[in-house]
Protein backbone atom coordinates (compact mmCIF):
# COMPACT_ATOMS: atom_id res chain seq x y z
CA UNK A 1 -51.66 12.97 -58.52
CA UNK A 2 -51.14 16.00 -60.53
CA UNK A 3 -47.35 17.35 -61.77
CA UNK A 4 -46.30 20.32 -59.61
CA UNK A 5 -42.75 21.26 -60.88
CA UNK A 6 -38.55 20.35 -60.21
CA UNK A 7 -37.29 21.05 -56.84
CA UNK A 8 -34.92 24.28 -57.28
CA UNK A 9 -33.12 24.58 -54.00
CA UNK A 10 -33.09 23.31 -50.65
CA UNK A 11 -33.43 26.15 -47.75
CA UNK A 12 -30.76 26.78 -44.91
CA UNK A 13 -33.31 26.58 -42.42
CA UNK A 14 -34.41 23.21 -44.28
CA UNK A 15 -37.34 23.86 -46.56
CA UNK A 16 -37.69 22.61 -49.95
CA UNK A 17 -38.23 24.98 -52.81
CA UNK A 18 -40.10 24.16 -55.86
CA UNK A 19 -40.77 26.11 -58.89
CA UNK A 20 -44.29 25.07 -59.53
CA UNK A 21 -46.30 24.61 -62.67
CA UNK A 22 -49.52 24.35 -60.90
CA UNK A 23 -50.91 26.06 -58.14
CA UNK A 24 -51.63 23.38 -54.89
CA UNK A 25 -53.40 24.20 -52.25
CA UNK A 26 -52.47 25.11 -49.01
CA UNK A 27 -51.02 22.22 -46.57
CA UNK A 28 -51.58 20.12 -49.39
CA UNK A 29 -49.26 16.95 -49.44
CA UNK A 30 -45.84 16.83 -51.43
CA UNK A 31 -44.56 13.71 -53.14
CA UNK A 32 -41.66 12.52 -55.25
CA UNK A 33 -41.44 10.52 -58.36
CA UNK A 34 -42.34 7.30 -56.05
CA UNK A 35 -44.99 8.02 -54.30
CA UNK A 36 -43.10 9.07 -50.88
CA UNK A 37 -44.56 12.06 -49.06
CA UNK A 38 -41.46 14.48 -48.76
CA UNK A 39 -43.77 16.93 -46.80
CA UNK A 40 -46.81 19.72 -47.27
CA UNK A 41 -46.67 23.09 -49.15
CA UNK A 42 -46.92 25.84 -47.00
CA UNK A 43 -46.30 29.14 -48.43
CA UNK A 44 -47.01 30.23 -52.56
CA UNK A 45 -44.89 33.40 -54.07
CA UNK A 46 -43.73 34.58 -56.69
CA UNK A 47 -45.37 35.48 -60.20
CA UNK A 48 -48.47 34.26 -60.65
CA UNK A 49 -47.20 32.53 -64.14
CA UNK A 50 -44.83 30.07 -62.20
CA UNK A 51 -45.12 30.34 -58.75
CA UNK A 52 -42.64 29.40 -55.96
CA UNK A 53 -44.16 26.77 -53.56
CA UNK A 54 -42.11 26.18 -50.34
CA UNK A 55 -42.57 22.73 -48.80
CA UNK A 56 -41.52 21.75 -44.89
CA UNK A 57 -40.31 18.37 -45.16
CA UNK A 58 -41.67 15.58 -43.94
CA UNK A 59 -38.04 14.35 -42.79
CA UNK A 60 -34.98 16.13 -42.50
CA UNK A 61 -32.41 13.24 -43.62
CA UNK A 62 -30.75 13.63 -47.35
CA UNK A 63 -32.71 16.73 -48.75
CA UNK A 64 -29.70 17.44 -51.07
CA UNK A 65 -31.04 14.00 -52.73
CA UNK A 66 -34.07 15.73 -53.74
CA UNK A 67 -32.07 18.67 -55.84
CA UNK A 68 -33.88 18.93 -59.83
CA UNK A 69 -36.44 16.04 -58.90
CA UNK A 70 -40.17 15.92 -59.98
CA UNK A 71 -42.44 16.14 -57.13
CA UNK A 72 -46.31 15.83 -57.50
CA UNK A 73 -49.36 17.12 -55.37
CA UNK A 74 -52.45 15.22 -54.83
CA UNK A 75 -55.21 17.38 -56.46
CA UNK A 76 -58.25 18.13 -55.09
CA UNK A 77 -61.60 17.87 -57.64
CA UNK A 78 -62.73 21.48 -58.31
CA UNK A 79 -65.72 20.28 -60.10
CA UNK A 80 -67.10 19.10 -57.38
CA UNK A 81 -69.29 21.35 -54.47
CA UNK A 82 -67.77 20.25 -50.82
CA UNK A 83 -70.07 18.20 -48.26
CA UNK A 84 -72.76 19.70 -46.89
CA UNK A 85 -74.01 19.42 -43.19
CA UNK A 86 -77.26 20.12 -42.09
């Protein structure tokens, strides 16, 4: 799992922002410091720099918990070419 940033603020309409240090992917899976899922990133904005990611949560229950936590995003292998099918 790779470092993605500090969770800045939580949303009214209950989506998690986090101020990223590395770009994820799109619908890639969100986690906290102990390996829970808290959800998947689905939009990127902001300055390219230190993007915003915003995350829908997983669960709605005690988001406020989450305030100035590290979260981490499973990173995929860029190295690597994708499967091929023939």
């Amino acid at each position: 799992m790779e470092y993605l940033g500090e969770v800045e603020t939580i949303t009214n309409d209950g989506k998690i922002v986090i101020r990223a240090i590395d770009t994820p992917s799109p619908n890639a899976p969100v986690f906290d410091h102990r390996e829970r899922r808290i959800g998947t990133v689905k939009r990127i904005f902001g300055p390219v720099d230190s993007p915003y990611v915003t995350v829908a949560p997983s669960e709605k229950t005690n988001l406020n918990g989450l305030l100035n936590k590290k979260t981490y995003h499973k990173g995929e292998n860029k190295n690597v070419k994708g499967k091929r099918r023939y």
